[in-house]
ModelCIF file with pLDDT and N, C-alpha, C, O atoms, coordinates in Angstrom:
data_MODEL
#
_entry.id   MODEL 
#
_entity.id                         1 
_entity.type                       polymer 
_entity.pdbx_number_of_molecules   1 
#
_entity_poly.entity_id                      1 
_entity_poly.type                           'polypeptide(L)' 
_entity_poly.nstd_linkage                   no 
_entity_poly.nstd_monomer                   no 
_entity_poly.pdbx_seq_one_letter_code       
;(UNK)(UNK)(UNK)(UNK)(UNK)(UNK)(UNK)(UNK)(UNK)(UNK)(UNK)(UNK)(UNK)(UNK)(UNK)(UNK)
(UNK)(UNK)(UNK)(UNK)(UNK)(UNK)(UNK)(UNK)(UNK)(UNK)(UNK)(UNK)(UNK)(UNK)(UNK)(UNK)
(UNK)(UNK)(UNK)(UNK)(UNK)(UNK)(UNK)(UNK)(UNK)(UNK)(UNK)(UNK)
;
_entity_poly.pdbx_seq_one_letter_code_can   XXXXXXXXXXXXXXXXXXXXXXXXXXXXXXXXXXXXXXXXXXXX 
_entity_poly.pdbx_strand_id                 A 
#
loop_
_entity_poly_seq.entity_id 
_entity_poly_seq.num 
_entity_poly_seq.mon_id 
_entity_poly_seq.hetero 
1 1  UNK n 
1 2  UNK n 
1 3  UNK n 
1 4  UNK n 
1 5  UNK n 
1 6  UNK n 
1 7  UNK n 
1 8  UNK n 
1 9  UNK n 
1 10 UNK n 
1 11 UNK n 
1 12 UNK n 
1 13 UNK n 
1 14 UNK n 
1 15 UNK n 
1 16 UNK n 
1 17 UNK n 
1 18 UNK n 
1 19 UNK n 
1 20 UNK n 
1 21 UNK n 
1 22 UNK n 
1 23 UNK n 
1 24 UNK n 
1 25 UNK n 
1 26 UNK n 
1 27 UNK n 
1 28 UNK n 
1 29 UNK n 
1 30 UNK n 
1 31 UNK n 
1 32 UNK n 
1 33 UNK n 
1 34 UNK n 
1 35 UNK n 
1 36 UNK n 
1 37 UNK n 
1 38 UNK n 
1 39 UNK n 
1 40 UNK n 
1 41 UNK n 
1 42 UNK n 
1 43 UNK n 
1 44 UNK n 
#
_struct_asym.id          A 
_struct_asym.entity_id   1 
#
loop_
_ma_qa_metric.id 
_ma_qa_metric.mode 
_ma_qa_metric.name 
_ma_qa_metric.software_group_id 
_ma_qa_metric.type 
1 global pLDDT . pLDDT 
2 local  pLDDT . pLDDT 
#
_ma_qa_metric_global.metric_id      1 
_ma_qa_metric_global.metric_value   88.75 
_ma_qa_metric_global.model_id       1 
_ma_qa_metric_global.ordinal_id     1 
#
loop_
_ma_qa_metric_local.label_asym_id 
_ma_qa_metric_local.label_comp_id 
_ma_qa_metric_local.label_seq_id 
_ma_qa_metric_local.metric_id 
_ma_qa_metric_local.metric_value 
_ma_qa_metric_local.model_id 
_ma_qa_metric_local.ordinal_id 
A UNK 1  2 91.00 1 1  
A UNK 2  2 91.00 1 2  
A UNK 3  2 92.00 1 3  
A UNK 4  2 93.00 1 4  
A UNK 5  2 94.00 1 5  
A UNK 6  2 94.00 1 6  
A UNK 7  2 94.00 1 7  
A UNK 8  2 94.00 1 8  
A UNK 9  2 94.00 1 9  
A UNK 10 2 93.00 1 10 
A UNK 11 2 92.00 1 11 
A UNK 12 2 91.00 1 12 
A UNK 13 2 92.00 1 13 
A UNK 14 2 91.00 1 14 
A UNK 15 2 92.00 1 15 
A UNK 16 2 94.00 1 16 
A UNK 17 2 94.00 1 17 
A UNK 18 2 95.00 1 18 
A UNK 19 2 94.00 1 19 
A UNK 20 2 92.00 1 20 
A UNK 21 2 92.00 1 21 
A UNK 22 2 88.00 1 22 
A UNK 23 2 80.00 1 23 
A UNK 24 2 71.00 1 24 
A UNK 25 2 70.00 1 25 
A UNK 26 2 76.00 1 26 
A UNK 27 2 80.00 1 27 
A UNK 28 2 83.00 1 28 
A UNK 29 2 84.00 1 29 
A UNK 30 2 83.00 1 30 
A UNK 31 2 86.00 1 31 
A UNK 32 2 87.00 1 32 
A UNK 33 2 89.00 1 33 
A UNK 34 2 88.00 1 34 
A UNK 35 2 88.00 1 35 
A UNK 36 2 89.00 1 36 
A UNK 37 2 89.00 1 37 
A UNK 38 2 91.00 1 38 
A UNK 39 2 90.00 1 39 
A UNK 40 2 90.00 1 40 
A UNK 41 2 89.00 1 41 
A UNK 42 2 91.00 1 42 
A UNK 43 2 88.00 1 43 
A UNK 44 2 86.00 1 44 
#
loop_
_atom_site.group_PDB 
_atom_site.id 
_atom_site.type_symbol 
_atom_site.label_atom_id 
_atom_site.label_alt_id 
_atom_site.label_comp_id 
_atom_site.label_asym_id 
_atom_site.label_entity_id 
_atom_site.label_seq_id 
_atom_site.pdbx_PDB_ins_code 
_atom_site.Cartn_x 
_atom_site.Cartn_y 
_atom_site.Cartn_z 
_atom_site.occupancy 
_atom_site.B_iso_or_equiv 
_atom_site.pdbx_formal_charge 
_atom_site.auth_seq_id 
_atom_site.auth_comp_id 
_atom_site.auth_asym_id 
_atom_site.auth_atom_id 
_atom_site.pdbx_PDB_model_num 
ATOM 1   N N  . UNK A 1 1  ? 90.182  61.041 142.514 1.00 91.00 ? 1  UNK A N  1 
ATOM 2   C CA . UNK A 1 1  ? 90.309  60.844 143.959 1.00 91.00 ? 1  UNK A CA 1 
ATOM 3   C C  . UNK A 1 1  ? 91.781  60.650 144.351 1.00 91.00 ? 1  UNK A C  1 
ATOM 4   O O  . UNK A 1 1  ? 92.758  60.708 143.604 1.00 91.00 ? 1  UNK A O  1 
ATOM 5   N N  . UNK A 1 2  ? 91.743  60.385 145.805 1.00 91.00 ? 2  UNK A N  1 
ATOM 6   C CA . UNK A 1 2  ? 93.104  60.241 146.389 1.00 91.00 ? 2  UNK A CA 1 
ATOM 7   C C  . UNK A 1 2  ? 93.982  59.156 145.635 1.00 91.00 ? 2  UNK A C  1 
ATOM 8   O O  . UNK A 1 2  ? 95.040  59.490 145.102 1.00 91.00 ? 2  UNK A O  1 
ATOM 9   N N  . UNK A 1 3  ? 93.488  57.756 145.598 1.00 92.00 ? 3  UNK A N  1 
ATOM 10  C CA . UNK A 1 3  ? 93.967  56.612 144.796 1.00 92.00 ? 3  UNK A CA 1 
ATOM 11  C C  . UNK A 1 3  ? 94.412  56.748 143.517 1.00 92.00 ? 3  UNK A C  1 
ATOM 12  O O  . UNK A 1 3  ? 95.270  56.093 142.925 1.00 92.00 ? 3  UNK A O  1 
ATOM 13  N N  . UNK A 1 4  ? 93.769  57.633 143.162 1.00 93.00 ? 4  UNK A N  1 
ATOM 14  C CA . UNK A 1 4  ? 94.092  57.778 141.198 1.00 93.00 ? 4  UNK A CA 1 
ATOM 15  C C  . UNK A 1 4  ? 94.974  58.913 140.934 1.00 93.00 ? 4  UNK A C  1 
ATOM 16  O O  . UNK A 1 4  ? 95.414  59.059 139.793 1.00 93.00 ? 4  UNK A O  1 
ATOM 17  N N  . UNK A 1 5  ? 95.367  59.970 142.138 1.00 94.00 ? 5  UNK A N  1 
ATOM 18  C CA . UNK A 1 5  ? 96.547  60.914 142.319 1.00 94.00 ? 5  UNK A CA 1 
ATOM 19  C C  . UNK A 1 5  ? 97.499  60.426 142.860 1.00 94.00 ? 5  UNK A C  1 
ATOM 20  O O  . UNK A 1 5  ? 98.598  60.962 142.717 1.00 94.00 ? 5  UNK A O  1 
ATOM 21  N N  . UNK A 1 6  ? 97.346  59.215 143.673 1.00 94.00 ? 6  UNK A N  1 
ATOM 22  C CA . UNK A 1 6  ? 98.849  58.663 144.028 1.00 94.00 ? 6  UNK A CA 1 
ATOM 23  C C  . UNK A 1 6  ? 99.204  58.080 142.814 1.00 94.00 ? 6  UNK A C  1 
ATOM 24  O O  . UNK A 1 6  ? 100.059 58.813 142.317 1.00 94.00 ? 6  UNK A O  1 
ATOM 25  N N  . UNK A 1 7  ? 98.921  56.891 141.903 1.00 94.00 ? 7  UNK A N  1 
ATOM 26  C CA . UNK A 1 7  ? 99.182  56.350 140.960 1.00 94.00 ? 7  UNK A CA 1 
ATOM 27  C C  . UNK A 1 7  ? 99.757  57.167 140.131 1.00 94.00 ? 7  UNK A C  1 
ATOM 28  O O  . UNK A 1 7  ? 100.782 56.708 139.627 1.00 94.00 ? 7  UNK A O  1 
ATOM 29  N N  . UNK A 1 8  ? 99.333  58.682 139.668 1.00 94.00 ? 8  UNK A N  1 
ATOM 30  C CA . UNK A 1 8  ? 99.681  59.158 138.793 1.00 94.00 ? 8  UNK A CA 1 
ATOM 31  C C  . UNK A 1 8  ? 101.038 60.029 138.942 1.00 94.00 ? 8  UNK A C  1 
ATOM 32  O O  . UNK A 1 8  ? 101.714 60.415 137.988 1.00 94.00 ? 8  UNK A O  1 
ATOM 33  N N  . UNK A 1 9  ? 101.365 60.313 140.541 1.00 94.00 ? 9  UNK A N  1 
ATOM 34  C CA . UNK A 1 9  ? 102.673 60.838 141.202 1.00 94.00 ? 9  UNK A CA 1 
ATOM 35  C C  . UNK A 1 9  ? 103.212 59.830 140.475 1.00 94.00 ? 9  UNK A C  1 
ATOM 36  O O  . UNK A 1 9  ? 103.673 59.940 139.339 1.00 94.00 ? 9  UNK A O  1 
ATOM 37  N N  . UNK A 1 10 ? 103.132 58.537 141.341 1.00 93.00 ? 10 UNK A N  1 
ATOM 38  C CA . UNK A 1 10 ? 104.406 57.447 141.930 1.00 93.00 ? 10 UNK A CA 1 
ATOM 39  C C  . UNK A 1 10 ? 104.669 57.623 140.007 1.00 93.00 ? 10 UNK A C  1 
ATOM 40  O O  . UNK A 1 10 ? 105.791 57.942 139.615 1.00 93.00 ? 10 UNK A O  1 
ATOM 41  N N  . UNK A 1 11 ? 103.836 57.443 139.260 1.00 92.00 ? 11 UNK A N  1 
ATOM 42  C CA . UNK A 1 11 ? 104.133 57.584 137.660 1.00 92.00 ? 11 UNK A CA 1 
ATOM 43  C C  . UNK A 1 11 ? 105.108 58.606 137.289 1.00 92.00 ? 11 UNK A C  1 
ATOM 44  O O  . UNK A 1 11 ? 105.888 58.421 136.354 1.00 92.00 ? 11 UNK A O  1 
ATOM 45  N N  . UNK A 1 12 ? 105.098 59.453 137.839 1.00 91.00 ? 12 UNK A N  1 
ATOM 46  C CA . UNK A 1 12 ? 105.682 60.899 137.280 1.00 91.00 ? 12 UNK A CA 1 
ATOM 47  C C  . UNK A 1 12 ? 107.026 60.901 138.245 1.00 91.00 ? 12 UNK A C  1 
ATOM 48  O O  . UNK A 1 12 ? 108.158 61.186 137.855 1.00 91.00 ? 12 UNK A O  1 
ATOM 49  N N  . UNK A 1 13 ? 106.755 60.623 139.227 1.00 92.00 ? 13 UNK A N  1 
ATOM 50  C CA . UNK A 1 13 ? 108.176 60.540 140.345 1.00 92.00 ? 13 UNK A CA 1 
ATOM 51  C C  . UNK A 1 13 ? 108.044 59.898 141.120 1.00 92.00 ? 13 UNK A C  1 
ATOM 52  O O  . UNK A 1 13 ? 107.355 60.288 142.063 1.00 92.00 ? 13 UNK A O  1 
ATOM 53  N N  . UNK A 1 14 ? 108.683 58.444 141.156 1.00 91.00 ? 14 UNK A N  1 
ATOM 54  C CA . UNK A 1 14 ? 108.318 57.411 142.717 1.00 91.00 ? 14 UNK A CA 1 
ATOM 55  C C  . UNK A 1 14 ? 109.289 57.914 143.736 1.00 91.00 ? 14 UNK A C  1 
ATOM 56  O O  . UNK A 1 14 ? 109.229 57.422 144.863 1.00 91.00 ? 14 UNK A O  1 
ATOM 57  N N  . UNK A 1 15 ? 110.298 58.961 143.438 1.00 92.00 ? 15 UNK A N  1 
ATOM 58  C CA . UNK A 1 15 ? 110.817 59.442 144.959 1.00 92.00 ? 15 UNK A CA 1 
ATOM 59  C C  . UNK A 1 15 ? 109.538 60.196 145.730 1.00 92.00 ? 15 UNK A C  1 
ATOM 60  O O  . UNK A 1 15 ? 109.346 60.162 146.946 1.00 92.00 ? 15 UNK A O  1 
ATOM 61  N N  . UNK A 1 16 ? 108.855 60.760 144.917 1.00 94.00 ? 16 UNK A N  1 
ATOM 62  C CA . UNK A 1 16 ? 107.901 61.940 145.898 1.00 94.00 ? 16 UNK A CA 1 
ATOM 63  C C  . UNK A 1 16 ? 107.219 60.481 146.988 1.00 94.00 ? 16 UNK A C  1 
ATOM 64  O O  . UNK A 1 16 ? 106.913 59.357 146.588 1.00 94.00 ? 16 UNK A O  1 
ATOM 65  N N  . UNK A 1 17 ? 107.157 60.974 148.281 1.00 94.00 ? 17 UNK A N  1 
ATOM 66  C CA . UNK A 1 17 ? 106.169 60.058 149.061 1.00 94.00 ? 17 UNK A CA 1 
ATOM 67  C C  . UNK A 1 17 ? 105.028 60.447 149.524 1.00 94.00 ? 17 UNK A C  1 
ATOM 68  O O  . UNK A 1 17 ? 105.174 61.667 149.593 1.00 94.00 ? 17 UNK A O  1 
ATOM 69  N N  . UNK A 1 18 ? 104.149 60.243 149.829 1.00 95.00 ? 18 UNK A N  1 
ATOM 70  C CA . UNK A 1 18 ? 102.609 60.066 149.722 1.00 95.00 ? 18 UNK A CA 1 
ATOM 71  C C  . UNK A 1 18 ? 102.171 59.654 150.619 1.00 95.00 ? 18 UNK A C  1 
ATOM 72  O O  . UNK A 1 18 ? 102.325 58.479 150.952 1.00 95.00 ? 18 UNK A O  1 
ATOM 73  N N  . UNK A 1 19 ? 101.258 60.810 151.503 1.00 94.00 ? 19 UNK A N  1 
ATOM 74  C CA . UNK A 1 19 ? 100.540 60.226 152.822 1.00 94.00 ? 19 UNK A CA 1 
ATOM 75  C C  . UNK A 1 19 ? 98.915  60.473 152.531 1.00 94.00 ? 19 UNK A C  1 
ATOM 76  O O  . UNK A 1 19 ? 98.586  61.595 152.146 1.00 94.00 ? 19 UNK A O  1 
ATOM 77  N N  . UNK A 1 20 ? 98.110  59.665 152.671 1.00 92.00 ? 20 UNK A N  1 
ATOM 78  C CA . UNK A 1 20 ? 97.383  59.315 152.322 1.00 92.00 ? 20 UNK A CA 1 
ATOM 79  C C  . UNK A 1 20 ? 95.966  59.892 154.193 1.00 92.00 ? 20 UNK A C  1 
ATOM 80  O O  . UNK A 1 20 ? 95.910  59.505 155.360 1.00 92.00 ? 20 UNK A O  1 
ATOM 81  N N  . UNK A 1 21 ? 95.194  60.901 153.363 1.00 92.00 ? 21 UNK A N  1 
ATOM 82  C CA . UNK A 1 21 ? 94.542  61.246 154.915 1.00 92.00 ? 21 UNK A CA 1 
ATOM 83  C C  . UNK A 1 21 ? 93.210  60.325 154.430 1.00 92.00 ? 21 UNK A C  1 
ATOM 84  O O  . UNK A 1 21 ? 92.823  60.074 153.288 1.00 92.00 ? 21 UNK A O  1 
ATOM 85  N N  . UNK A 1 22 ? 92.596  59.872 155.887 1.00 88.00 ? 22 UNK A N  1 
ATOM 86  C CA . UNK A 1 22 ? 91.913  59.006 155.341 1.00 88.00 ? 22 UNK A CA 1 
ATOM 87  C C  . UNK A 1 22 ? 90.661  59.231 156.142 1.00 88.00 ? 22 UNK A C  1 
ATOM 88  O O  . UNK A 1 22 ? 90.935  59.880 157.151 1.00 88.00 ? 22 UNK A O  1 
ATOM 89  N N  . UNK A 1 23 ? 89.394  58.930 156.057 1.00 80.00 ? 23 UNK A N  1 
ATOM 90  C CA . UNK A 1 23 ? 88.205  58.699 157.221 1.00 80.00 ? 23 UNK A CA 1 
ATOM 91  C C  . UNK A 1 23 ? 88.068  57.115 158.090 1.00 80.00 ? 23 UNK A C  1 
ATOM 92  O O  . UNK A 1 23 ? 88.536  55.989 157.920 1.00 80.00 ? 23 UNK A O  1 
ATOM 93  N N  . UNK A 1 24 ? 87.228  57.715 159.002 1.00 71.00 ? 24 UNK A N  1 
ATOM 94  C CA . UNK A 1 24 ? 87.075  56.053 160.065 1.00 71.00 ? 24 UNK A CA 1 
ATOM 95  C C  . UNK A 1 24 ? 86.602  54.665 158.888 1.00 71.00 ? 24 UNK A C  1 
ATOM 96  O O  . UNK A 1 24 ? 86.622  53.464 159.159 1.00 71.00 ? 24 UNK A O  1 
ATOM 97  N N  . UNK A 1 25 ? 86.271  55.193 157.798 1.00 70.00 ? 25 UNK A N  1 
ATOM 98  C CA . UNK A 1 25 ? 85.629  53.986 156.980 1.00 70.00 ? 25 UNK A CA 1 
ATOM 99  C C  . UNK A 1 25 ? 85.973  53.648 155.618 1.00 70.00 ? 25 UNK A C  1 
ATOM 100 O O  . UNK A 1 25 ? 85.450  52.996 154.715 1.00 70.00 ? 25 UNK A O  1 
ATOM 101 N N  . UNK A 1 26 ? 87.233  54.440 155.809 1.00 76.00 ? 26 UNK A N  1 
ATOM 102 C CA . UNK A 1 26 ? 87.782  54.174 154.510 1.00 76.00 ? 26 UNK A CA 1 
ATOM 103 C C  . UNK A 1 26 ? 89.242  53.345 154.583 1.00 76.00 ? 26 UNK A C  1 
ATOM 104 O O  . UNK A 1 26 ? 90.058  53.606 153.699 1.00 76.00 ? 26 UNK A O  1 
ATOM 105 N N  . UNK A 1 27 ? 89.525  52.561 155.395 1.00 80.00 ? 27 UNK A N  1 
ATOM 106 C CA . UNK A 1 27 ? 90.744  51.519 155.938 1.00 80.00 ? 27 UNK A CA 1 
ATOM 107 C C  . UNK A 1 27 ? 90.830  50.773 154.774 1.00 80.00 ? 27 UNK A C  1 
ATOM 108 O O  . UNK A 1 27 ? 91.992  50.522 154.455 1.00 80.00 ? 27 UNK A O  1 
ATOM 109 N N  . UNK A 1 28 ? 89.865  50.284 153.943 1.00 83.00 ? 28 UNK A N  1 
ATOM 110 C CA . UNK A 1 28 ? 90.305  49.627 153.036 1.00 83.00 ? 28 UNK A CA 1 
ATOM 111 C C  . UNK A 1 28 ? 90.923  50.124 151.623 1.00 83.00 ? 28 UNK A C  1 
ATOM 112 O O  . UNK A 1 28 ? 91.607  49.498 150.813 1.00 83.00 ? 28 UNK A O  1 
ATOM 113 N N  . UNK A 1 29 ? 90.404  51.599 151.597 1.00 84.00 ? 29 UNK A N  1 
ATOM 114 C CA . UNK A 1 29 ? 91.160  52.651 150.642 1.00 84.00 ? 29 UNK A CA 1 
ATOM 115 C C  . UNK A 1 29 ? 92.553  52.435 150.780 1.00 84.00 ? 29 UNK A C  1 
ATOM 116 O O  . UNK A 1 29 ? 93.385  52.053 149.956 1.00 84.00 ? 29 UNK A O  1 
ATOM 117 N N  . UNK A 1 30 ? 92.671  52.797 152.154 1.00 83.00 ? 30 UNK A N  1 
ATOM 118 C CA . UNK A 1 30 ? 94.145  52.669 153.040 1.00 83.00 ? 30 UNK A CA 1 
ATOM 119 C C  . UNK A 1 30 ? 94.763  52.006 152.821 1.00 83.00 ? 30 UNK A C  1 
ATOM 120 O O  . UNK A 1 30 ? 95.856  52.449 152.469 1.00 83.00 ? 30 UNK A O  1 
ATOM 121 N N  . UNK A 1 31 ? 94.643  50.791 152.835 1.00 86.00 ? 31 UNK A N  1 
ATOM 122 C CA . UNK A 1 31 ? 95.240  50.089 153.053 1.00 86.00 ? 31 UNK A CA 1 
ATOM 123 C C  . UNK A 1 31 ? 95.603  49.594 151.383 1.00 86.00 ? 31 UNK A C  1 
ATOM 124 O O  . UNK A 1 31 ? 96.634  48.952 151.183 1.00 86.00 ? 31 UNK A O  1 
ATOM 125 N N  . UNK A 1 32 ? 94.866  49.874 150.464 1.00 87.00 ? 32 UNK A N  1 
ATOM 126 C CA . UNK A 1 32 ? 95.138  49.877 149.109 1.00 87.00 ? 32 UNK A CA 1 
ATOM 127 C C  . UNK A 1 32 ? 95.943  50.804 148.629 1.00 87.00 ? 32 UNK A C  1 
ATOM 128 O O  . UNK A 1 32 ? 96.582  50.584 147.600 1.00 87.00 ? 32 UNK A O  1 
ATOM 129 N N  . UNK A 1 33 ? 96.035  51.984 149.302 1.00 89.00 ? 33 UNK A N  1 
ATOM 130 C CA . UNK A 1 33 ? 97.303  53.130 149.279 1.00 89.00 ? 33 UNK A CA 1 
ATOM 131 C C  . UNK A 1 33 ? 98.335  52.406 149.496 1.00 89.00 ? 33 UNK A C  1 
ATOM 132 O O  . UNK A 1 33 ? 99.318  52.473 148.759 1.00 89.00 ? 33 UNK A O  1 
ATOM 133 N N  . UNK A 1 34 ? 98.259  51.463 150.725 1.00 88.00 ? 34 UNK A N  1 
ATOM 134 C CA . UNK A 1 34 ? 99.874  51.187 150.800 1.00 88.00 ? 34 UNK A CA 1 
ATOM 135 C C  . UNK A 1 34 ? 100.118 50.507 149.881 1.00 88.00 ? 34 UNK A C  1 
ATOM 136 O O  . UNK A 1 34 ? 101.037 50.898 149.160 1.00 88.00 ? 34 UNK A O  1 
ATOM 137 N N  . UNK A 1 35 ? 99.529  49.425 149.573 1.00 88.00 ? 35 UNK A N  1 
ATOM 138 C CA . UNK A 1 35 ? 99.911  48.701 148.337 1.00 88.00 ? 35 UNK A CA 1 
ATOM 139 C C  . UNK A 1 35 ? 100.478 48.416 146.744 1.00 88.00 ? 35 UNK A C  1 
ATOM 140 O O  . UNK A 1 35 ? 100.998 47.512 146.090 1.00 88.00 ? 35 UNK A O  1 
ATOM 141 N N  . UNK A 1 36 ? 99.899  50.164 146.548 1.00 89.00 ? 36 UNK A N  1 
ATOM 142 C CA . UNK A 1 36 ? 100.547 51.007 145.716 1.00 89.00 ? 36 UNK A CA 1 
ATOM 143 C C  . UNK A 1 36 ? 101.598 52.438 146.100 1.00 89.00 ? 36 UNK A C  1 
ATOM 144 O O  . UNK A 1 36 ? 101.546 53.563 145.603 1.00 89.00 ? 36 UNK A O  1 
ATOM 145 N N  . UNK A 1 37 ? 102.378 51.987 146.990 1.00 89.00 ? 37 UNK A N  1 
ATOM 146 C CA . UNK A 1 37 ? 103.637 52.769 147.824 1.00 89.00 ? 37 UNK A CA 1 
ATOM 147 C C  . UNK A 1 37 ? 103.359 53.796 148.565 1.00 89.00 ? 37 UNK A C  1 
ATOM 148 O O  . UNK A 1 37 ? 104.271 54.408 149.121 1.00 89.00 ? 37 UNK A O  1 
ATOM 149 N N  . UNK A 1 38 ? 101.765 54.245 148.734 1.00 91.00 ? 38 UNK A N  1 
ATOM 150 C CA . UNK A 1 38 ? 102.049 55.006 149.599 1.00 91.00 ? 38 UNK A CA 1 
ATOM 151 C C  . UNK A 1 38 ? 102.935 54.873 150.809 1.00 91.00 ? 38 UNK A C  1 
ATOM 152 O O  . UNK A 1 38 ? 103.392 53.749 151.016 1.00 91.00 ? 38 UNK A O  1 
ATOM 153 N N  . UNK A 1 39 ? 103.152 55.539 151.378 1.00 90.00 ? 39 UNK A N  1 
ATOM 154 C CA . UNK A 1 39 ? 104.536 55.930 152.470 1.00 90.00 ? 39 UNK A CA 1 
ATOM 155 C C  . UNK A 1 39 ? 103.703 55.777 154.130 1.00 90.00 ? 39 UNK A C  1 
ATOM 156 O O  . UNK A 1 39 ? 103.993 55.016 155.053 1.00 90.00 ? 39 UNK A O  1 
ATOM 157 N N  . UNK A 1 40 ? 102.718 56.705 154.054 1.00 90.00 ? 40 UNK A N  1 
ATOM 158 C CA . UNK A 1 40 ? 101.840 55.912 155.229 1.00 90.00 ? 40 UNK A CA 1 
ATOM 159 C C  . UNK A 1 40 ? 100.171 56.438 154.992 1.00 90.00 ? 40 UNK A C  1 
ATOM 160 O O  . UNK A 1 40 ? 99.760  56.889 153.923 1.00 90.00 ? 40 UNK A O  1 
ATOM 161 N N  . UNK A 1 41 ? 99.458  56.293 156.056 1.00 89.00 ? 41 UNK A N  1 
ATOM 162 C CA . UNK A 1 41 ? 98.139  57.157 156.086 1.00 89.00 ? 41 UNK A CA 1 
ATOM 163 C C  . UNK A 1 41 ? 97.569  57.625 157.618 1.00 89.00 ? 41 UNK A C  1 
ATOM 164 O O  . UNK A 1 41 ? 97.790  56.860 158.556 1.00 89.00 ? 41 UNK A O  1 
ATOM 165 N N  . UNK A 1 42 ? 96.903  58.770 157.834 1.00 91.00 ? 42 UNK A N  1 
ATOM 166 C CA . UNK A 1 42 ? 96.557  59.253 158.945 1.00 91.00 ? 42 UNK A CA 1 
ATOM 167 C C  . UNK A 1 42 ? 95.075  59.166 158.909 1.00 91.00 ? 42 UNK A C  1 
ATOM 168 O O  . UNK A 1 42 ? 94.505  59.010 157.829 1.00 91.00 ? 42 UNK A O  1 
ATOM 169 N N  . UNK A 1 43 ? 94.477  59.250 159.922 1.00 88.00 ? 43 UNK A N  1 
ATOM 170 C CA . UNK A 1 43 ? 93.021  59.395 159.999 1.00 88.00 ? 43 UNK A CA 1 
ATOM 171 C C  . UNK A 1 43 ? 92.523  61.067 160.515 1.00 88.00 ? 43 UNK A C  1 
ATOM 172 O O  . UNK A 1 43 ? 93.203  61.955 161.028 1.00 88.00 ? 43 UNK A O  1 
ATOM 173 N N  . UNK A 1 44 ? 91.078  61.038 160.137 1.00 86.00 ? 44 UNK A N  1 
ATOM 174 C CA . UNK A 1 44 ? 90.905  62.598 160.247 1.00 86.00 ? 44 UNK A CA 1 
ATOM 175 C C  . UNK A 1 44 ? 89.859  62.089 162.074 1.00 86.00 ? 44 UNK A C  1 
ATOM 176 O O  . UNK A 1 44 ? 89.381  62.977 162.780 1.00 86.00 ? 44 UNK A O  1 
#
């Protein structure tokens, strides 16, 4: 999933940044993206 492909970027290159698309019910995904650097997140 999305969470386990950011981890494995920021691993390989923490310059690349990472936007994270998200659904109405997944805010807490989200918000766990940022926590692990994603850069921001959008909603669909």
């Amino acid at each position: 999933d999305g969470i386990e492909l950011l981890k494995a970027i920021k691993a390989r290159d923490p310059d690349i940044e990472v936007i994270m698309m998200t659904g109405h019910g997944d805010m807490d995904l989200a918000i766990q993206s940022l926590k692990l650097e994603a850069t921001d997140f959008i909603t669909k």
